[in-house]
Each structure stands twice: as C-alpha cells, then as structure tokens.
N, C-alpha and C. Protein backbone atom coordinates (compact mmCIF):
# COMPACT_ATOMS: atom_id res chain seq x y z
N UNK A 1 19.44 -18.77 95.62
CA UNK A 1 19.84 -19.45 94.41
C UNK A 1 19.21 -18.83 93.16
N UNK A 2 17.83 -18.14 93.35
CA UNK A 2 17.30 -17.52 92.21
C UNK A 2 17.74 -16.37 91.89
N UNK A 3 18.35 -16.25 92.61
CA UNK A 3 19.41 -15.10 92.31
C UNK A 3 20.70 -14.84 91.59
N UNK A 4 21.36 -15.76 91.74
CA UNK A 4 22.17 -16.45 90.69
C UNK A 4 22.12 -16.58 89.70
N UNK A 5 20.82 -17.33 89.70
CA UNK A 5 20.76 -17.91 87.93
C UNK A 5 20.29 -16.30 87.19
N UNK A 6 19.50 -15.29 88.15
CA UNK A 6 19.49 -14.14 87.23
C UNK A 6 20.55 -13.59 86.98
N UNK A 7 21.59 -13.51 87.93
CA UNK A 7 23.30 -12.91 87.90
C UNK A 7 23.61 -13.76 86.23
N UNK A 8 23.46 -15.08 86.22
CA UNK A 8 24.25 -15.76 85.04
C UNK A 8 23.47 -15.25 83.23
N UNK A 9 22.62 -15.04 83.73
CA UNK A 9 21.25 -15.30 82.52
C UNK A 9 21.93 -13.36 82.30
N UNK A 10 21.74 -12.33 82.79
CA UNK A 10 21.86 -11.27 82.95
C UNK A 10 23.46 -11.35 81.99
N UNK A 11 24.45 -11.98 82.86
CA UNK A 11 25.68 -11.85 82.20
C UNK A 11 26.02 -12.78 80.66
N UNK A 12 25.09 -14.00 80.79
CA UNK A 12 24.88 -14.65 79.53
C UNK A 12 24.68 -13.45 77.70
N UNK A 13 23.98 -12.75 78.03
CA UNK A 13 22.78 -11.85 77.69
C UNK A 13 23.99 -10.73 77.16
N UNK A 14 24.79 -9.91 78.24
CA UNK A 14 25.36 -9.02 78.27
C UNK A 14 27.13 -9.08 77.26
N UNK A 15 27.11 -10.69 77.29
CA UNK A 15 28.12 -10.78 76.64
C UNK A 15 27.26 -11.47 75.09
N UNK A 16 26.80 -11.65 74.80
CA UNK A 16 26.37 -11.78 73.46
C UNK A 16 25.80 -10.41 72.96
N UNK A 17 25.31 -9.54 73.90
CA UNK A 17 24.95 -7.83 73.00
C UNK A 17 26.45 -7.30 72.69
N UNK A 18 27.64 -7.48 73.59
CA UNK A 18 28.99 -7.14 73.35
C UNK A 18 29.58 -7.85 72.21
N UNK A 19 29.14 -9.29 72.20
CA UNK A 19 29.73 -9.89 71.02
C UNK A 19 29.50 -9.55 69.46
N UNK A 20 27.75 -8.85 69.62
CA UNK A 20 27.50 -8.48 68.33
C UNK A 20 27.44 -6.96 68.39
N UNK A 21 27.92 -6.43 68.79
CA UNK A 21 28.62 -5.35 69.14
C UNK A 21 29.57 -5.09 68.42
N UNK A 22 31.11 -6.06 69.10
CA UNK A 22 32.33 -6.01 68.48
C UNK A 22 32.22 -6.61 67.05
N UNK A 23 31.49 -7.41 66.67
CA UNK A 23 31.63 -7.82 64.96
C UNK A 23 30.91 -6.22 64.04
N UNK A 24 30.08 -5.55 64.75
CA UNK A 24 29.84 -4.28 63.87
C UNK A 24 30.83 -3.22 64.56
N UNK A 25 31.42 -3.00 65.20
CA UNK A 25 32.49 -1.74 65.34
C UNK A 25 33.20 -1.77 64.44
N UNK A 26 33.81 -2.47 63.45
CA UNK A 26 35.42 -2.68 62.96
C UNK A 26 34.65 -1.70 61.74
N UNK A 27 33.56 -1.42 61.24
CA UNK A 27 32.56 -1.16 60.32
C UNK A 27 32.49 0.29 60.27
N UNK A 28 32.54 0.96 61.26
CA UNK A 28 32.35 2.23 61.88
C UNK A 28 33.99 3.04 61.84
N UNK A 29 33.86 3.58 60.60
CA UNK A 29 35.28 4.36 60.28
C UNK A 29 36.27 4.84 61.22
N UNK A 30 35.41 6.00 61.76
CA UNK A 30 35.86 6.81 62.85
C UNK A 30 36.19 6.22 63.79
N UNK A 31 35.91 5.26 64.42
CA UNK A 31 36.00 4.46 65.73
C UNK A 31 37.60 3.85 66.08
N UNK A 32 38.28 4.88 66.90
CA UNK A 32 39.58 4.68 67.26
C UNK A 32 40.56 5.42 66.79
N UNK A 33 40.42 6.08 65.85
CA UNK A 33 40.72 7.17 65.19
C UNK A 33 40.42 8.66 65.64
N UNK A 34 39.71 8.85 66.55
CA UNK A 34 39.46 9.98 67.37
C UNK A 34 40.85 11.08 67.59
N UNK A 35 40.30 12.34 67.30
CA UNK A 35 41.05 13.05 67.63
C UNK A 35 41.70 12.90 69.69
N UNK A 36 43.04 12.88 70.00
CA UNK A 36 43.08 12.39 70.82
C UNK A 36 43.55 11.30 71.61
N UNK A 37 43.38 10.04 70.31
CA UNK A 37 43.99 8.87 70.82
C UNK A 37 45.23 8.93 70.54
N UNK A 38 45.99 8.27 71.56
CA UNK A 38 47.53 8.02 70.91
C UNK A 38 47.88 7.01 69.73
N UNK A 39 49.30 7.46 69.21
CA UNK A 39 49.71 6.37 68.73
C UNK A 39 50.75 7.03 67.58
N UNK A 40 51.52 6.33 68.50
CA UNK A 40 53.07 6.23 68.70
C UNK A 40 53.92 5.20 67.40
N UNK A 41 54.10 5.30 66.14
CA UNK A 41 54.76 4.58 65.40
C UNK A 41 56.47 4.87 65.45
N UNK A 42 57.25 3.36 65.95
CA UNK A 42 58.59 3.72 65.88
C UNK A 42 59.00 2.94 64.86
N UNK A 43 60.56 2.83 64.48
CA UNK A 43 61.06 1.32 63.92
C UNK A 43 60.13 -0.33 63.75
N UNK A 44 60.42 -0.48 64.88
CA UNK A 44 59.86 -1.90 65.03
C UNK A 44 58.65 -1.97 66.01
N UNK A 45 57.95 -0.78 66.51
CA UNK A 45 56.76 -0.66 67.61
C UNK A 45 55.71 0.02 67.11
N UNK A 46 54.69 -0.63 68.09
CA UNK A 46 53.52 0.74 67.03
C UNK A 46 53.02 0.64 68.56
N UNK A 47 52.51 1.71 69.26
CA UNK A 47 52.09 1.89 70.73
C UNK A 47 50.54 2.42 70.27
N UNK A 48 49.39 2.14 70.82
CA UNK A 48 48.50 3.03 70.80
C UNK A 48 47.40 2.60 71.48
N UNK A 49 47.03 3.32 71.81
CA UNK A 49 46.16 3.78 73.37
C UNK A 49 44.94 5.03 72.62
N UNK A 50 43.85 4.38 72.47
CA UNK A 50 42.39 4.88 72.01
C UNK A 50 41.53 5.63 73.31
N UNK A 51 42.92 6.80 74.21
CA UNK A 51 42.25 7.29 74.75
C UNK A 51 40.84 7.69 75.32
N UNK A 52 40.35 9.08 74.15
CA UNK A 52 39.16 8.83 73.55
C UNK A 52 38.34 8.41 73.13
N UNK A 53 38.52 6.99 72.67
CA UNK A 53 37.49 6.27 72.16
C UNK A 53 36.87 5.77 73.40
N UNK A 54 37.96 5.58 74.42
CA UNK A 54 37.57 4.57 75.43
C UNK A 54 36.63 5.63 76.32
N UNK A 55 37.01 7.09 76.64
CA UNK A 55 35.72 7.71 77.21
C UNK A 55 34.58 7.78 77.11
N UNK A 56 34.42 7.72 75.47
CA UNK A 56 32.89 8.00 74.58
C UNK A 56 32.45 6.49 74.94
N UNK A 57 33.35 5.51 74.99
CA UNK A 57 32.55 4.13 75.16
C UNK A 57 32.13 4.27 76.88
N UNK A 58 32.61 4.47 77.60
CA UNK A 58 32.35 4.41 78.82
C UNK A 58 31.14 5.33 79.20
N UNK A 59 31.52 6.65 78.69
CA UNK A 59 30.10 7.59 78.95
C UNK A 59 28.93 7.02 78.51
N UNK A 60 28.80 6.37 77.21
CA UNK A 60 27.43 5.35 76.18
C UNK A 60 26.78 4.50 77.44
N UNK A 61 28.14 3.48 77.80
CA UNK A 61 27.93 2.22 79.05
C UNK A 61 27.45 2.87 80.02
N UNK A 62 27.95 4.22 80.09
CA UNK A 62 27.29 4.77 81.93
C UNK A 62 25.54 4.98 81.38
N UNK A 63 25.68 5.78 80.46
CA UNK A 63 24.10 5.51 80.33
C UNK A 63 23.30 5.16 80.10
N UNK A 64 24.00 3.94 79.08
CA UNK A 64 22.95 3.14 79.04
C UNK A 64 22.61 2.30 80.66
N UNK A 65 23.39 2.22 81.39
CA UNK A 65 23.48 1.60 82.47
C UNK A 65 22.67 2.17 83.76
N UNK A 66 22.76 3.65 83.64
CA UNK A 66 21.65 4.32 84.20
C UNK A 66 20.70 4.15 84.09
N UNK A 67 20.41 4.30 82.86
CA UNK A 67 18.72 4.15 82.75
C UNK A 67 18.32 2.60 82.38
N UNK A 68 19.17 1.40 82.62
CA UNK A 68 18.76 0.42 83.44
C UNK A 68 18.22 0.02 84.70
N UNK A 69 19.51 1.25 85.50
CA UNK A 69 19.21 1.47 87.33
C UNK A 69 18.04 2.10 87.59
N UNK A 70 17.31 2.72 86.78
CA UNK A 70 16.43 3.76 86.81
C UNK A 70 14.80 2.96 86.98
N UNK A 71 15.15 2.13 86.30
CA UNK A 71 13.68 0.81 85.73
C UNK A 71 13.46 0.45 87.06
C-alpha cells in the first residue's frame, strides 16, 4: 500500500511540474515552429503536426528521466 501512495504523490507532483510547464511554453517563440514541423493550410483546414517539436520534447523527458533512474 506504501507503494501506492508513492505511485500517486509521484504522479500528483509530475502533473503540476507539466502544468506549470504548459502555462510558460506558449511564451517561448520558437516552440512549434521548428524547422520540420508540418503544417498544411487549405480552404477550410489547417493540419499540423509539430513533428520536431515533439522529438526535442521527448529527448529533454528521456533525460531528464534518466538521470532520475540513475539516483
């Protein structure tokens, strides 16, 4: 059971660093705009897919996440 409550407290935690996270990205010019990402403007559609952005975010998460595993 004490295990749990660290699973919840851990994910409690992890979504409030994401939450204040996402209120400072919109701030950060470049961000989504990457050379790379799609985006597709038609008539009445706008398609776009932040390729790139989404790697650089994932590579950040892998390491910061590593050198969590690492501790």
């Amino acid at each position: 059971m004490a295990g749990l409550s660290k699973i919840f407290i851990f994910v409690g935690i992890f979504f409030i660093v994401i939450g204040i996270l996402l209120s400072f990205v919109w701030k950060i010019p470049w961000l989504g705009r990457l050379p790379g990402d799609i985006l597709i403007k038609k008539e009445n559609t706008v398609f776009y897919f932040p390729i790139t952005t989404s790697i650089i975010v994932s590579m950040i998460l892998s390491l910061i996440m590593y050198y969590f595993n690492k501790r």
